[in-house]
C-alpha atoms as a PDB file:
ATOM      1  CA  UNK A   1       0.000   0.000   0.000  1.00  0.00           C
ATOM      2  CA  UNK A   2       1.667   3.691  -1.104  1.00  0.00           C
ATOM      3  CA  UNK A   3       1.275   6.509   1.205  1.00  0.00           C
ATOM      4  CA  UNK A   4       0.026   9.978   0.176  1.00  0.00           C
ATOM      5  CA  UNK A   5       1.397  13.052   0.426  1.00  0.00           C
ATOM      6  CA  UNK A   6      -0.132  16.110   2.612  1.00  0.00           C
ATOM      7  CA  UNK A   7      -1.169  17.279  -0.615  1.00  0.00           C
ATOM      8  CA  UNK A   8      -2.968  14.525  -1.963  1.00  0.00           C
ATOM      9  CA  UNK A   9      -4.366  13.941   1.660  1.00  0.00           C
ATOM     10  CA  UNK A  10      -5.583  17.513   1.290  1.00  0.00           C
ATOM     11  CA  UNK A  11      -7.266  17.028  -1.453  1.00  0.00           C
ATOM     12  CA  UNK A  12      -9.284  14.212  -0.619  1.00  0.00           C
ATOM     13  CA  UNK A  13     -10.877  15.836   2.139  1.00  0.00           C
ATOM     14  CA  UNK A  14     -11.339  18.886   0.382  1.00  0.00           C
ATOM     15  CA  UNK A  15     -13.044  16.293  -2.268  1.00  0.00           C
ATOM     16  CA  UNK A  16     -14.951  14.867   0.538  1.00  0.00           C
ATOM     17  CA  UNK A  17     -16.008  18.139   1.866  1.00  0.00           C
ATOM     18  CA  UNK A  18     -17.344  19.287  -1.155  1.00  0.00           C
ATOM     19  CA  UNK A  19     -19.375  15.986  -1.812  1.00  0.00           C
ATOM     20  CA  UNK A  20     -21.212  16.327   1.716  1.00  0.00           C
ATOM     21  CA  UNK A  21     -22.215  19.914   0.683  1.00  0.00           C
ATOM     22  CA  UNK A  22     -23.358  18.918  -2.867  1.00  0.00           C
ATOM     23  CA  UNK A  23     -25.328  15.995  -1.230  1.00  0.00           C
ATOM     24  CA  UNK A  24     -27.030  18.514   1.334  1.00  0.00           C
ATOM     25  CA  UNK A  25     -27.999  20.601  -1.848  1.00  0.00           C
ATOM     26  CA  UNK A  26     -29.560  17.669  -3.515  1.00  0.00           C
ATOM     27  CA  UNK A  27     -31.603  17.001   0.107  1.00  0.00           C
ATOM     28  CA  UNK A  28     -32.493  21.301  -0.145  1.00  0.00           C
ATOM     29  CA  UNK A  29     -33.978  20.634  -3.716  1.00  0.00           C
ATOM     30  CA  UNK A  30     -35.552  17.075  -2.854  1.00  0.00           C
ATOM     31  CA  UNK A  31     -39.303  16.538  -1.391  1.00  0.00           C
ATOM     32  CA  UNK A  32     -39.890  16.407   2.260  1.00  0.00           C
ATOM     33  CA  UNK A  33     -41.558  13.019   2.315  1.00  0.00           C
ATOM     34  CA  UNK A  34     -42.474  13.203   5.814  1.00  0.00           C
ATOM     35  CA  UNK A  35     -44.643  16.390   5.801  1.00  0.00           C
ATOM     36  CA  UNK A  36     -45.847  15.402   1.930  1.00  0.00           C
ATOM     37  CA  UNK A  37     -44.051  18.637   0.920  1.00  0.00           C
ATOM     38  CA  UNK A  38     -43.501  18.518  -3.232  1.00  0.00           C
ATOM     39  CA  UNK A  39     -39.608  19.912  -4.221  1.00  0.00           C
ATOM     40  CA  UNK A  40     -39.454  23.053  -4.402  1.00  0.00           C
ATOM     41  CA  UNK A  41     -37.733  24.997  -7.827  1.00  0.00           C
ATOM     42  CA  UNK A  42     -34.258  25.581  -7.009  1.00  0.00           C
ATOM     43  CA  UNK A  43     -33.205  28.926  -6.068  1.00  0.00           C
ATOM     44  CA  UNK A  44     -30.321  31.352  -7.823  1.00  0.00           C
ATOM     45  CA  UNK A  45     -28.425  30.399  -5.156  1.00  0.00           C
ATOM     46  CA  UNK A  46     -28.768  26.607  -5.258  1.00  0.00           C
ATOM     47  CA  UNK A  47     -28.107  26.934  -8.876  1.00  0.00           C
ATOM     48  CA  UNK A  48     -24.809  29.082  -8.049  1.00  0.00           C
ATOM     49  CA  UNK A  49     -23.775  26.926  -5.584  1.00  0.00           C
ATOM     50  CA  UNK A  50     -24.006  23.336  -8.227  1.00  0.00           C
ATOM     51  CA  UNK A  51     -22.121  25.295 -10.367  1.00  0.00           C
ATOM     52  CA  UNK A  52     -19.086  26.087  -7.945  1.00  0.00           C
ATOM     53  CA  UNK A  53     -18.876  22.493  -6.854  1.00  0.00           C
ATOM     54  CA  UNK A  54     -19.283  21.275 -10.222  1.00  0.00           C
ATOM     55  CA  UNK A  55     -16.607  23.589 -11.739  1.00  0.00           C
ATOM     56  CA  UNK A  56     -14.677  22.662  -8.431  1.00  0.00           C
ATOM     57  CA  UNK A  57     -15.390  19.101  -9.632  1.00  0.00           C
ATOM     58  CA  UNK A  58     -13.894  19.155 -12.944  1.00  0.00           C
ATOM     59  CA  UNK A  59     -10.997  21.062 -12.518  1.00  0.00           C
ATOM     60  CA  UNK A  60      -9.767  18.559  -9.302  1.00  0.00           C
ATOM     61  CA  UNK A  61     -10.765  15.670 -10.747  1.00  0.00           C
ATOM     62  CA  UNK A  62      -8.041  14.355 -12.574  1.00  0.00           C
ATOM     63  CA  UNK A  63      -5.775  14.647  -9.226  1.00  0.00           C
ATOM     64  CA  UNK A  64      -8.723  13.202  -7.553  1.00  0.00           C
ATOM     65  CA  UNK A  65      -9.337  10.225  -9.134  1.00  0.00           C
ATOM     66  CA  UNK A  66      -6.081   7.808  -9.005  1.00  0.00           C
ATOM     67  CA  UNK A  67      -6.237   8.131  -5.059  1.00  0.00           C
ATOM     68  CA  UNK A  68     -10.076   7.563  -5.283  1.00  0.00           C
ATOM     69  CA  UNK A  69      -9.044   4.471  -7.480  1.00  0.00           C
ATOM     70  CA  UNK A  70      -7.577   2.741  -5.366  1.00  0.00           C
ATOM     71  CA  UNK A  71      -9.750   2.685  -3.111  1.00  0.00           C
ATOM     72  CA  UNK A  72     -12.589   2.110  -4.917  1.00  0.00           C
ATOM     73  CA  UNK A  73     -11.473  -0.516  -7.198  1.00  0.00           C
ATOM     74  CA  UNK A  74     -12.114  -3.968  -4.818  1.00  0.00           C
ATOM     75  CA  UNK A  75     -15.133  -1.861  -3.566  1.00  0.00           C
ATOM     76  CA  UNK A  76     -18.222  -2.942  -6.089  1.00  0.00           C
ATOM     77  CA  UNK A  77     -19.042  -4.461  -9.199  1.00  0.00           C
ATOM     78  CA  UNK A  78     -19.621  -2.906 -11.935  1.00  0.00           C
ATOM     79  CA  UNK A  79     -23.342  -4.536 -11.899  1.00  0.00           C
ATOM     80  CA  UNK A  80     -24.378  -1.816  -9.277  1.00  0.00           C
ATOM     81  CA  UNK A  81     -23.598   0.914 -11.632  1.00  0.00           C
ATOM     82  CA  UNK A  82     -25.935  -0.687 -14.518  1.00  0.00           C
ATOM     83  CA  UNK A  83     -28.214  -1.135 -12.374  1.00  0.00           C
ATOM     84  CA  UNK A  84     -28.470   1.723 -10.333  1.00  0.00           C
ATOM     85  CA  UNK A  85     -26.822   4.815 -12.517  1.00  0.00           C
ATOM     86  CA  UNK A  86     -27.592   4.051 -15.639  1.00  0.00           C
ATOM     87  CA  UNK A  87     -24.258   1.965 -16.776  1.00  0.00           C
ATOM     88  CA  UNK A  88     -20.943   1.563 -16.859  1.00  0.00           C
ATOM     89  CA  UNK A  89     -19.716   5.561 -17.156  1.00  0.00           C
ATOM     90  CA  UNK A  90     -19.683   6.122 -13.543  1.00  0.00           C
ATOM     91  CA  UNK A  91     -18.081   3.378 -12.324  1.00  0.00           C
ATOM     92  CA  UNK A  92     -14.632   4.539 -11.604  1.00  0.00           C
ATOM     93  CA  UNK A  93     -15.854   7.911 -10.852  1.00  0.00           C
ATOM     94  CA  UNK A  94     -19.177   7.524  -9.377  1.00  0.00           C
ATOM     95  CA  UNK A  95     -19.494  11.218  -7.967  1.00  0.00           C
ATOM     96  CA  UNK A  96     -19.360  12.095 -11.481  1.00  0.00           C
ATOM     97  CA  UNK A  97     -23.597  11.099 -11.245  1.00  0.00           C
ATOM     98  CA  UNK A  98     -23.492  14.002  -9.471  1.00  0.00           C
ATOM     99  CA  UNK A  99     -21.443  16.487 -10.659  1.00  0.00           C
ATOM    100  CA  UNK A 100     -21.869  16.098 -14.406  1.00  0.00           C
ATOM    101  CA  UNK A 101     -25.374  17.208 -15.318  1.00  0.00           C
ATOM    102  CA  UNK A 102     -25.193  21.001 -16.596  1.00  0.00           C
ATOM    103  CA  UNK A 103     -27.642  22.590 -13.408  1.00  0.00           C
ATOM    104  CA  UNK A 104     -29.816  21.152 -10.982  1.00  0.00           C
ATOM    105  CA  UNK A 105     -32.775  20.814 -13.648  1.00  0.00           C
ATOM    106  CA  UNK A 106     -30.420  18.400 -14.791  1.00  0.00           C
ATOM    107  CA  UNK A 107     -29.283  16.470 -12.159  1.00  0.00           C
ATOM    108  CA  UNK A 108     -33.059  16.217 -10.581  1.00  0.00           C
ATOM    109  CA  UNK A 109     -34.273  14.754 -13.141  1.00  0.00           C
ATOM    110  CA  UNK A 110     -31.092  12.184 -13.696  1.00  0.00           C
ATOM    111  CA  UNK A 111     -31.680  11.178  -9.759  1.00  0.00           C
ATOM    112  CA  UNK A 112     -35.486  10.685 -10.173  1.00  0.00           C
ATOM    113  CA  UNK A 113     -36.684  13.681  -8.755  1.00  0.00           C
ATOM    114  CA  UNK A 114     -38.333  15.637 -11.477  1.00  0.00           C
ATOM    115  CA  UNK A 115     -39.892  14.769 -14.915  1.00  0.00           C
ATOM    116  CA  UNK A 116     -38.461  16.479 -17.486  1.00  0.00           C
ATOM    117  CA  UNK A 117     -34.627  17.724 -17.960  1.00  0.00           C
ATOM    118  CA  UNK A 118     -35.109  21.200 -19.112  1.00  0.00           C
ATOM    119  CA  UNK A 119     -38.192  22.217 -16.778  1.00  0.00           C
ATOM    120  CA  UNK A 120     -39.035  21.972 -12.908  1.00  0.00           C
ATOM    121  CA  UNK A 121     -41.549  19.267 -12.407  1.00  0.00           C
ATOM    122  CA  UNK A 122     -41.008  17.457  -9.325  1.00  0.00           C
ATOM    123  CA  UNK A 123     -42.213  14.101  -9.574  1.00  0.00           C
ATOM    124  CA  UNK A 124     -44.963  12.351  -7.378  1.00  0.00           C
ATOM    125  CA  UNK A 125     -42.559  10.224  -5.244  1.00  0.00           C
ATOM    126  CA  UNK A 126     -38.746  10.551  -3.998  1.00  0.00           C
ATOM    127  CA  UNK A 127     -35.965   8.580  -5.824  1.00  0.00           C
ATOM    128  CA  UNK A 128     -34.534   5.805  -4.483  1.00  0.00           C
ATOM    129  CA  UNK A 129     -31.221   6.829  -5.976  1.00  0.00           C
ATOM    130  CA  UNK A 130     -31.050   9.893  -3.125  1.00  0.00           C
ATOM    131  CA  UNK A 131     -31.066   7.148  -0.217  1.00  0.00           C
ATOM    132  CA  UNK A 132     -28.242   5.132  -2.129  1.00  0.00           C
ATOM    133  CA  UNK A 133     -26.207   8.335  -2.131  1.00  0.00           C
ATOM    134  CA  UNK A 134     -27.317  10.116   0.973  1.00  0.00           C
ATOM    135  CA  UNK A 135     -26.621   6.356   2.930  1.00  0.00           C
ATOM    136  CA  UNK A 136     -24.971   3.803   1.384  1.00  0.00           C
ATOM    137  CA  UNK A 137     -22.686   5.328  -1.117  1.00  0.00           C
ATOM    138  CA  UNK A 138     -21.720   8.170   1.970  1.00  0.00           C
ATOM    139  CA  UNK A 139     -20.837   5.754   3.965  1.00  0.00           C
ATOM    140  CA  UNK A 140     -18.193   4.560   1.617  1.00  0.00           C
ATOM    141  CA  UNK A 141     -17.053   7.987   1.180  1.00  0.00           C
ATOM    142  CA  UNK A 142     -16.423   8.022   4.913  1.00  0.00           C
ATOM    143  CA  UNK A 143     -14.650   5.146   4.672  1.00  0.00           C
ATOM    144  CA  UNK A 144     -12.369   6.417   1.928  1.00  0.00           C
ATOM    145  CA  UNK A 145     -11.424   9.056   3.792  1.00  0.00           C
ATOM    146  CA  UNK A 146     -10.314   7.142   6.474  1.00  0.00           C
ATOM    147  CA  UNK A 147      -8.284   4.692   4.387  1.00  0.00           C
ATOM    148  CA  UNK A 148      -6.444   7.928   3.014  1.00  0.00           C
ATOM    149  CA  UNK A 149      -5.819   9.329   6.800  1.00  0.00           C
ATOM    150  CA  UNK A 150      -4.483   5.575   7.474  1.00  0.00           C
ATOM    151  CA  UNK A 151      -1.981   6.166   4.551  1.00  0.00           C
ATOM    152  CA  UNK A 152      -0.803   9.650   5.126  1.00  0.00           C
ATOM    153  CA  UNK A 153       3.021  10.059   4.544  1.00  0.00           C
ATOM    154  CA  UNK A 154       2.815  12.782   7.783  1.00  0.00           C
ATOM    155  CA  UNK A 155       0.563  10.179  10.103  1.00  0.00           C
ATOM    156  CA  UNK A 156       2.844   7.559   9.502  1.00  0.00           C
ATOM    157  CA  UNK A 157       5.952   7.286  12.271  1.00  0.00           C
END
């Protein structure tokens, strides 16, 4: 197993970070199940904020993803992603679900959550994709971070 340098250790929580707070804006633009509350159009600030994470995103990502690799690469088969995303594309970089759809128009409707891609039109019930990300797929983004931490050139005696 290679160590990382500060700098790659850096980024991955920065990485991390930045997931958590994309993930909260998906949960600000989802329905509130509980109280039968439809989604609400995103705001100019929601929008604004997708589109710093998502620039953020891109321009990382290429650092990013050989220390997400290998990680990741034992983690899942490739079967999840065709079943659950929509194929194959997001398997090595599965945040890319996330990040890659132009505005949250966009991305709602890739997760489930509204009916058409251009316009806002919530649909009737949540996605099921939200409580893969929100849950399951967070929890191996904790654990990530924590394998990095384990491997960190400055952590290790």
């Amino acid at each position: 197993m290679r160590t990382y340098s500060q700098s790659e250790t850096d980024l991955a929580f920065q990485w991390v970070d930045k997931y958590f707070k994309l993930v909260e804006l998906i949960f600000e633009i989802s329905d509130d199940e509980e109280n039968d509350i439809p989604p609400s159009e995103p705001s100019p600030e929601s929008e604004l904020k997708f589109q710093e994470l998502r620039h953020w995103f891109f321009s990382n990502e290429n650092k990013f993803m050989p220390i997400w690799s290998e990680f990741w690469r034992d983690k899942l088969h490739v079967k999840y992603f065709e079943d659950n995303a929509g194929g194959q594309e997001y398997f090595s970089n599965p945040f890319l679900m996330l990040y890659k759809p132009h505005n949250l128009c966009e991305l709602a409707y890739r997760l489930g959550m509204s009916e058409n891609i251009d316009t806002w039109e919530p649909t009737e019930q949540g996605a099921d994709i939200i409580d893969d990300i929100s849950v399951d797929f967070s929890l191996e983004v904790l654990q990530f971070i924590h394998y990095v931490g384990e491997f960190t050139s400055s952590l290790i005696p």
